[in-house]
Protein backbone atom coordinates (compact mmCIF):
# COMPACT_ATOMS: atom_id res chain seq x y z
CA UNK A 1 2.25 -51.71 28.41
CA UNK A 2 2.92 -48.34 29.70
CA UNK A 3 3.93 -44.81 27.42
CA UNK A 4 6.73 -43.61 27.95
CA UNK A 5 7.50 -39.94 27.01
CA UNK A 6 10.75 -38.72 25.18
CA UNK A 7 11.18 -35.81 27.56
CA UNK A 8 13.66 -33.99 25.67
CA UNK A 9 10.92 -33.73 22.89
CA UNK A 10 8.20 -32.67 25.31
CA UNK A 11 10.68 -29.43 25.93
CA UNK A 12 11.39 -28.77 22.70
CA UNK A 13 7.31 -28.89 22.07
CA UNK A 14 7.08 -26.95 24.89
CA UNK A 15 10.07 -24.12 24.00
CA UNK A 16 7.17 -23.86 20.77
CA UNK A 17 4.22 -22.70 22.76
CA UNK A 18 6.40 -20.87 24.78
CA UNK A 19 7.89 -19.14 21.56
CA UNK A 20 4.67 -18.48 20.37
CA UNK A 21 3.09 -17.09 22.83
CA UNK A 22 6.32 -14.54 23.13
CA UNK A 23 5.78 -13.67 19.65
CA UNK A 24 2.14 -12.40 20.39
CA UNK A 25 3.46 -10.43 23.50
CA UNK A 26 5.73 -8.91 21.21
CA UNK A 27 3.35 -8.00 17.89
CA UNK A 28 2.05 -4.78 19.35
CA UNK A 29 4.68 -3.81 20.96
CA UNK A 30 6.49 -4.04 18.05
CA UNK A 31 4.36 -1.52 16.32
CA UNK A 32 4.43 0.85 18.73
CA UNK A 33 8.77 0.76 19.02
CA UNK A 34 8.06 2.47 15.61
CA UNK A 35 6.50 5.47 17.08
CA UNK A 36 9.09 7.80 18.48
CA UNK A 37 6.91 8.93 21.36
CA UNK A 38 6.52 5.71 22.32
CA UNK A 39 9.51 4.23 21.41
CA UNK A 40 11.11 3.88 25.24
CA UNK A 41 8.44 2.68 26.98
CA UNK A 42 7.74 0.43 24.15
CA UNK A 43 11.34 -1.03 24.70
CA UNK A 44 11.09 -1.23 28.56
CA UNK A 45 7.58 -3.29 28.06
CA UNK A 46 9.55 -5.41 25.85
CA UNK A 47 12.82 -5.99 27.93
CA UNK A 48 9.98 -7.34 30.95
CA UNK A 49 8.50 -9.83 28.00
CA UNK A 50 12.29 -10.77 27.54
CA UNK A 51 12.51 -11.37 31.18
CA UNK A 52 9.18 -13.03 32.01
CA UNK A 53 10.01 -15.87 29.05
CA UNK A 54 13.81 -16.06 30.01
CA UNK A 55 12.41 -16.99 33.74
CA UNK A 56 9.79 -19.58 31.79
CA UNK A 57 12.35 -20.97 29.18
CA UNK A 58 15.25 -21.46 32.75
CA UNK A 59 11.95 -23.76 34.07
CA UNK A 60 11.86 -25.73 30.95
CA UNK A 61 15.01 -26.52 30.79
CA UNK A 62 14.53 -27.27 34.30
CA UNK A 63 11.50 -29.50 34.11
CA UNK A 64 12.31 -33.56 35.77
CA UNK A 65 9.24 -34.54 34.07
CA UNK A 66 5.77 -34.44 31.86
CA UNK A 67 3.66 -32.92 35.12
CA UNK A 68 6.02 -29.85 35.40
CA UNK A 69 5.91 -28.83 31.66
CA UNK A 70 2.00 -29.30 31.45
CA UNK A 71 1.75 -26.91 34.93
CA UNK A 72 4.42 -24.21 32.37
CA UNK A 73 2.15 -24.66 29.95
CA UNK A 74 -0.98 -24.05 31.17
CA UNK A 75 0.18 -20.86 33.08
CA UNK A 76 1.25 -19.71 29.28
């Protein structure tokens, strides 16, 4: 008897951690988008954590199997 995986539930797991892990990028550079003086680069630092996890969510949508979304997660 083998397991078989629902791999459309493994994503959606996986589109968690990745959320997750955004959201801490994002905490303290939400903080400091409140500070006028460091409101810009603030924004710029959070347009690459946009980018990085668009790149990351494209290769879990991506993913033909299990192996592929454990190697995205780990490299979270």
């Amino acid at each position: 008897m083998s397991i078989t995986v629902n791999l459309n539930k493994a994503k959606a797991i996986v589109h968690d951690i990745r959320r997750a892990k955004r959201t801490e990028e994002f905490a303290p550079l939400d903080i400091k988008a409140t500070i006028p003086s460091e409101a810009v680069a603030a924004e710029a630092a959070r347009q690459a954590v946009r980018d990085k996890y668009a790149t990351i969510q494209a290769n879990i949508d991506a993913a033909a199997g299990v192996a592929q979304l454990k190697t995205i997660v780990e490299s979270l």
